[in-house]
Protein backbone atom coordinates (compact mmCIF):
# COMPACT_ATOMS: atom_id res chain seq x y z
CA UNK A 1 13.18 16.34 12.92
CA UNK A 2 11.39 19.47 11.75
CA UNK A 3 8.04 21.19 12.24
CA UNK A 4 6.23 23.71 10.05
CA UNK A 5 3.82 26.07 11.42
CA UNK A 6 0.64 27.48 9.35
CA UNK A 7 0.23 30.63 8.00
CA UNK A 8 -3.49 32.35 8.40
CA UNK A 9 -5.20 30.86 5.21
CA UNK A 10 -6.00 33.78 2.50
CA UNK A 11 -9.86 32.84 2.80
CA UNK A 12 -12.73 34.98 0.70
CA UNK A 13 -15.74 35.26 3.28
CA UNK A 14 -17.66 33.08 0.67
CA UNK A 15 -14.92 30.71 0.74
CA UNK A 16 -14.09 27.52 3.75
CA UNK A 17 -10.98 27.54 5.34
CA UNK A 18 -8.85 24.60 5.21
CA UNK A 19 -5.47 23.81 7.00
CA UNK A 20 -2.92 21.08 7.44
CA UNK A 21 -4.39 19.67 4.21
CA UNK A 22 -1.75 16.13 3.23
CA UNK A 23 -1.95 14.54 -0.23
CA UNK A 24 0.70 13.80 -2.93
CA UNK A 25 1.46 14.94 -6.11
CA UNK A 26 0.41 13.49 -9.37
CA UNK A 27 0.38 16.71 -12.11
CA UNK A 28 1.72 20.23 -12.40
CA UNK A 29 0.15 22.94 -14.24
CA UNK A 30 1.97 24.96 -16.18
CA UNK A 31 -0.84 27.16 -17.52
CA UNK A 32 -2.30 28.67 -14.37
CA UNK A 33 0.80 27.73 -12.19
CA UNK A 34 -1.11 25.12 -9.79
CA UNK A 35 -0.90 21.18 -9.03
CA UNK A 36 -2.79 18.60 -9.12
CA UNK A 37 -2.80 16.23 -6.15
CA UNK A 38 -4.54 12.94 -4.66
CA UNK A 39 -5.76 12.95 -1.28
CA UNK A 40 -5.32 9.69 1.14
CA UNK A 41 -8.69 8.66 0.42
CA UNK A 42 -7.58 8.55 -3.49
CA UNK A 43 -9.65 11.48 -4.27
CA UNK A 44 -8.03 14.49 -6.86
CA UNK A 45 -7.71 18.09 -6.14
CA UNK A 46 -6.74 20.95 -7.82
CA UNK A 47 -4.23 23.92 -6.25
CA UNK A 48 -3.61 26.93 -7.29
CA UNK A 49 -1.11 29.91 -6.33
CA UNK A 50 -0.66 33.45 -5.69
CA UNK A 51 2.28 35.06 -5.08
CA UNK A 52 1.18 35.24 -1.61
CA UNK A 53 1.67 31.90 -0.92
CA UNK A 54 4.06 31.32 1.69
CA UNK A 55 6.63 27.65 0.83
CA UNK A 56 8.08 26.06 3.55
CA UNK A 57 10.76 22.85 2.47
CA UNK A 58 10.98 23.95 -0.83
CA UNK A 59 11.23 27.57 -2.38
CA UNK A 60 9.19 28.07 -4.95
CA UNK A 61 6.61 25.88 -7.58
CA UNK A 62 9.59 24.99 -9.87
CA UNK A 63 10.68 22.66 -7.18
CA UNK A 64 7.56 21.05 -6.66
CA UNK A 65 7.68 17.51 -8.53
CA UNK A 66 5.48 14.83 -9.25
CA UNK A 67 5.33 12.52 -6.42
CA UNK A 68 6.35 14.71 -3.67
CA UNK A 69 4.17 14.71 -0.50
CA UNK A 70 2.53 18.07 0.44
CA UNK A 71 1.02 19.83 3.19
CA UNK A 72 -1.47 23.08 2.53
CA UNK A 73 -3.15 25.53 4.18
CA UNK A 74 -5.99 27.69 1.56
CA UNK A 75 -9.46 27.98 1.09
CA UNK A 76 -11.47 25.90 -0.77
CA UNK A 77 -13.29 27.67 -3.80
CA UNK A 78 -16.78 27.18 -5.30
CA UNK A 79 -15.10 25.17 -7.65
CA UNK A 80 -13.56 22.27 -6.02
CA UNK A 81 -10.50 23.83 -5.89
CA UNK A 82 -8.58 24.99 -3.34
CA UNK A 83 -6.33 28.28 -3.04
CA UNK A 84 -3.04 27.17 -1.25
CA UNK A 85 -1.97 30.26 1.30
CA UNK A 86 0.85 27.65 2.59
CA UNK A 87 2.79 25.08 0.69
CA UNK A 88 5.27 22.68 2.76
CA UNK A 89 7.43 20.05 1.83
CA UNK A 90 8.60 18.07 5.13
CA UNK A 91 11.30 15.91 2.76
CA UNK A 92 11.50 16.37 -1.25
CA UNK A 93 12.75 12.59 -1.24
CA UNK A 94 9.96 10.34 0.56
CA UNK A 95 8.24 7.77 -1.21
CA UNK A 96 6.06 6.91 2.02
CA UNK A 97 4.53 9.29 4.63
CA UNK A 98 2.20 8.15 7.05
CA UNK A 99 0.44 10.82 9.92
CA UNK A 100 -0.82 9.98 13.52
CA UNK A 101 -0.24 10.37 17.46
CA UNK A 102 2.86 9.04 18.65
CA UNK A 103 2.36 6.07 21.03
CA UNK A 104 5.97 5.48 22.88
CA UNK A 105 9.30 7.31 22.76
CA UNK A 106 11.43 4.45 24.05
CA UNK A 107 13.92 5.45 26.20
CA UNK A 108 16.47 2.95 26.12
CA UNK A 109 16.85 2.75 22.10
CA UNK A 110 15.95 5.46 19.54
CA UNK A 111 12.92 4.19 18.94
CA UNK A 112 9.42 5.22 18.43
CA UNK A 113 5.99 3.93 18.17
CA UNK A 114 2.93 5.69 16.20
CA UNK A 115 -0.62 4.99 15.45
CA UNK A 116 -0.58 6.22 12.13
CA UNK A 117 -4.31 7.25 11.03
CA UNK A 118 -3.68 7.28 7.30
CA UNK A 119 -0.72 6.74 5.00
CA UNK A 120 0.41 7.47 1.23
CA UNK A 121 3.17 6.36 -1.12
CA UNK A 122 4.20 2.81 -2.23
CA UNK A 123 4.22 1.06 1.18
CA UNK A 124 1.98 -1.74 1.68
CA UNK A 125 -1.05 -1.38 3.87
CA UNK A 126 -0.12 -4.22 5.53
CA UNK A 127 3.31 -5.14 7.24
CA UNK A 128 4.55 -7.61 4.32
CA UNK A 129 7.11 -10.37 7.17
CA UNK A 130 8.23 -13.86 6.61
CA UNK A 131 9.81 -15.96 9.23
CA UNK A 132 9.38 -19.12 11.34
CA UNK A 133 6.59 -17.53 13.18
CA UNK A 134 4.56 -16.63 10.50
CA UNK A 135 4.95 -19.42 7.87
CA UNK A 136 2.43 -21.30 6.65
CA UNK A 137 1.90 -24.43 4.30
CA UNK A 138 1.42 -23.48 0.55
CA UNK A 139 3.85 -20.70 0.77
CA UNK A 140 6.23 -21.10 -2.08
CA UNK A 141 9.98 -20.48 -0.87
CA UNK A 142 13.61 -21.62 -1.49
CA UNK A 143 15.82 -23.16 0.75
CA UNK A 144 19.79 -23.67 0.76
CA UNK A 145 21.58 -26.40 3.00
CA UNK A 146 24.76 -27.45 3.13
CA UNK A 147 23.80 -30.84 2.09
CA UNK A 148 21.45 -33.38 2.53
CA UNK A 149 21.63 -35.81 5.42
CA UNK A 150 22.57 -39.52 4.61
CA UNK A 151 19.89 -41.05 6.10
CA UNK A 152 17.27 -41.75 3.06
CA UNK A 153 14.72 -39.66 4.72
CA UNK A 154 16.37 -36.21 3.13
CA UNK A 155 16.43 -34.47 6.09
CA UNK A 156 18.74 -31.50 6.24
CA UNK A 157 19.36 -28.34 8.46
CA UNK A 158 18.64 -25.08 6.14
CA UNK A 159 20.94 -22.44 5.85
CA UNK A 160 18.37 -19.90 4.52
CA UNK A 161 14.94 -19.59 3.95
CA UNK A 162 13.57 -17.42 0.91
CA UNK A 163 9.88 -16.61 0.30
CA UNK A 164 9.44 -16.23 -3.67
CA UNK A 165 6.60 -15.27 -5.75
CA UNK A 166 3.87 -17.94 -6.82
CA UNK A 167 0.91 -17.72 -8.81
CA UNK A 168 -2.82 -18.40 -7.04
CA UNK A 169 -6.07 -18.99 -9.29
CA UNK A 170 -9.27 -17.95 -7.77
CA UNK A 171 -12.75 -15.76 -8.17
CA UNK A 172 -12.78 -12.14 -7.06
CA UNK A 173 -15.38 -11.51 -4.75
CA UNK A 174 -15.28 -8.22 -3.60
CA UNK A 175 -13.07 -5.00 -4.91
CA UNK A 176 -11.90 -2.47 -2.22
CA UNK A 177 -9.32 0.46 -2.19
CA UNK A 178 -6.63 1.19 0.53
CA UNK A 179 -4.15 3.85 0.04
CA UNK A 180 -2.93 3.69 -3.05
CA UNK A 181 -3.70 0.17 -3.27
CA UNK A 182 -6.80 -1.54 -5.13
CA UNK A 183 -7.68 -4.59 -2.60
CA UNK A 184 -9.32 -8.17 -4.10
CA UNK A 185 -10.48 -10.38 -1.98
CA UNK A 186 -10.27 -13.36 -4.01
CA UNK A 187 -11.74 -17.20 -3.06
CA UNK A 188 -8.70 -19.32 -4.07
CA UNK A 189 -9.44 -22.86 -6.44
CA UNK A 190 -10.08 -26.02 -3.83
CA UNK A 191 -7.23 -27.18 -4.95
CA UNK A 192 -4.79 -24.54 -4.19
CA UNK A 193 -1.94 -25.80 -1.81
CA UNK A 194 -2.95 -22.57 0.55
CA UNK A 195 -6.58 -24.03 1.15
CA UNK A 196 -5.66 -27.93 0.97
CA UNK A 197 -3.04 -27.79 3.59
CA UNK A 198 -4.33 -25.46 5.78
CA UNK A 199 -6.32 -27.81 7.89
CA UNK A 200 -3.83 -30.09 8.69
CA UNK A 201 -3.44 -30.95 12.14
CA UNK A 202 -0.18 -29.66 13.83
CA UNK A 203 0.57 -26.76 12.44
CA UNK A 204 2.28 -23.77 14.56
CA UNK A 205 0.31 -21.05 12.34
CA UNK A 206 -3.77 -21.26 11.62
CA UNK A 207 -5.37 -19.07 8.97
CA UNK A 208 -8.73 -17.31 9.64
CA UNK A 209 -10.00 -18.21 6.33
CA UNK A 210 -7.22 -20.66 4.38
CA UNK A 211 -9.66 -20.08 1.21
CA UNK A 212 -9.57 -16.53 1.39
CA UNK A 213 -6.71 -14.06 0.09
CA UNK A 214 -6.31 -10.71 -0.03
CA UNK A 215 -5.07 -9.35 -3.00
CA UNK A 216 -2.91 -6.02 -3.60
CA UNK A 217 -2.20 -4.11 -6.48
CA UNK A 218 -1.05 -0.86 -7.42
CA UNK A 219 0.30 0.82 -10.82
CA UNK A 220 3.26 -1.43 -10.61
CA UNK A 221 1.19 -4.30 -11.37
CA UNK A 222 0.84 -5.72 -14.46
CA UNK A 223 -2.65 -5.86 -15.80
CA UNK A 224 -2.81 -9.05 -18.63
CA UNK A 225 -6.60 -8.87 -18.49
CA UNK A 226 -8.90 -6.69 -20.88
CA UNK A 227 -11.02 -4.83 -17.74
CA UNK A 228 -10.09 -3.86 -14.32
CA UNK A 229 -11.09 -7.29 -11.79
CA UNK A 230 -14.19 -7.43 -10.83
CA UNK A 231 -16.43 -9.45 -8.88
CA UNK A 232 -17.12 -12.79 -10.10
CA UNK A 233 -13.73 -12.56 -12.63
CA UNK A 234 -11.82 -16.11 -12.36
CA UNK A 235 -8.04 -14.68 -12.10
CA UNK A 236 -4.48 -15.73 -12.09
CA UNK A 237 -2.35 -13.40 -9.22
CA UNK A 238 1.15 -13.76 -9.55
CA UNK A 239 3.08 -12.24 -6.19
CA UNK A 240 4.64 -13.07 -2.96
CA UNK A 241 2.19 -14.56 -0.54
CA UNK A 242 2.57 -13.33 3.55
CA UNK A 243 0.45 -14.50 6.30
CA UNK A 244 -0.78 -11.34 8.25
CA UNK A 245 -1.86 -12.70 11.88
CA UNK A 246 -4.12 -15.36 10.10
CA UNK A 247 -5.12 -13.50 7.31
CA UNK A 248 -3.18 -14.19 3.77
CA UNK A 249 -2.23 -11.23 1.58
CA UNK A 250 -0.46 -10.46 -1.59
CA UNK A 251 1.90 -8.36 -3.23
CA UNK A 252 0.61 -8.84 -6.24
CA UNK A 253 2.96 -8.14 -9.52
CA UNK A 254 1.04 -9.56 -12.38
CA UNK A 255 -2.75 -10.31 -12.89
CA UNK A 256 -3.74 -12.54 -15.78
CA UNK A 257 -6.73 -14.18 -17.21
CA UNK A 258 -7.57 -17.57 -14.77
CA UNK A 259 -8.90 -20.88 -15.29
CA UNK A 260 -12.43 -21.27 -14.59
CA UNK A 261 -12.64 -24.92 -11.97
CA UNK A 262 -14.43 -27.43 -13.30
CA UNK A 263 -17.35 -29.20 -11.12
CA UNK A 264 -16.78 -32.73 -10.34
């Protein structure tokens, strides 16, 4: 573990003070030897240098590297940008940071709990888990066994259980952001396993809304449609489907034009 401290921000009286200042970074200048980087709330600012800027992590700008994770001290100027008097890298390598209180230090394992107030990187906002207490009918997975039982009713013990991606067809109705996530909350086809078999009587899981899912999709995904979704768009989502506490949610890789459902 490691803590950096902040230096006294190198503030004009005209200018506002900021400190412990978190985003990530998505550009380097080369001509006026700043950096370009996107806040948790997915808005862009510009930093620039002076050679009074003090680095803690890393030594200098020629270390600095798309992606990283910063944290800044500086003042903001009257033109959006903001004059870094403090530059820290906590660790060159993460691809995920998240920042909040810590909740428990456990003493009997190394473990510890946090209430993290925002996050960045490639992490899902959501914790993506699959298992026998979260499953739910219309969840596409493959099983091994060792064989099937004799019996003519082809009942078998599984060996493993594997959730794998499927493909969904429904209408966006609302378009959100979280992270660095867009978020569709799509109303699935009537005839989509996920809505059909949600009612059944007897199940261990129930859904909140079995016609509802929540869509996520980042730069990784694969856009096969001519405009960003939108509400009202009739879509194909391609990803692996979890069940969040009653809520369904996707990692979505692929987006594609959908198939409009026909009245009957």
């Amino acid at each position: 573990m490691s803590a950096f401290g902040s230096s006294s921000p190198a503030a004009a009286s005209q200018n506002v003070a900021v400190a412990g200042l978190d985003g990530q970074v998505t550009a380097l200048d080369g001509d006026s030897g700043g950096f370009q980087i996107t806040l948790p709330a997915s808005t862009s600012l510009h930093v620039t240098l002076g050679s009074a800027t003090v680095w803690q992590g890393i030594s200098s700008l020629t270390e600095l590297h798309q992606g990283m994770f910063v944290d800044l001290d500086g003042a903001l100027q009257s033109d959006g940008s903001v004059a870094a008097s403090r530059v820290a890298v906590a660790d060159p390598s993460a691809v995920d940071v998240q920042r909040g209180p810590l909740l428990l230090v456990a003493s009997a394992v190394p473990i510890l709990d946090m209430y993290p107030r925002y996050a960045q990187g490639k992490a899902l906002p959501f914790t993506p888990t699959f298992g026998a207490d979260n499953m739910v009918p219309g969840q596409t997975v493959y099983v091994s066994t060792p064989a099937f039982a004799d019996t003519g009713s082809y009942n078998a013990v599984a060996n493993t259980i594997t959730l794998v991606p499927q493909t969904v067809n429904g209408t966006v109705t609302g378009v959100g952001l979280s992270g660095d996530f867009s978020v569709y909350t799509v109303s699935l086809a009537t005839y989509d396993l996920l809505s059909l078999l949600a009612t059944q009587p007897g199940h261990a899981t129930l859904l909140i809304s079995p016609g509802v899912i929540e869509v996520y999709a980042d730069t990784n995904t694969v856009m096969l449609t001519s405009s960003a979704p939108a509400p009202g768009d009739t879509l194909r989502f391609d990803g692996l489907v979890f069940n969040d506490h009653g809520t369904l949610r996707m990692d979505c890789a692929r987006i594609s034009p959908g198939v409009t459902e026909l009245s009957q």
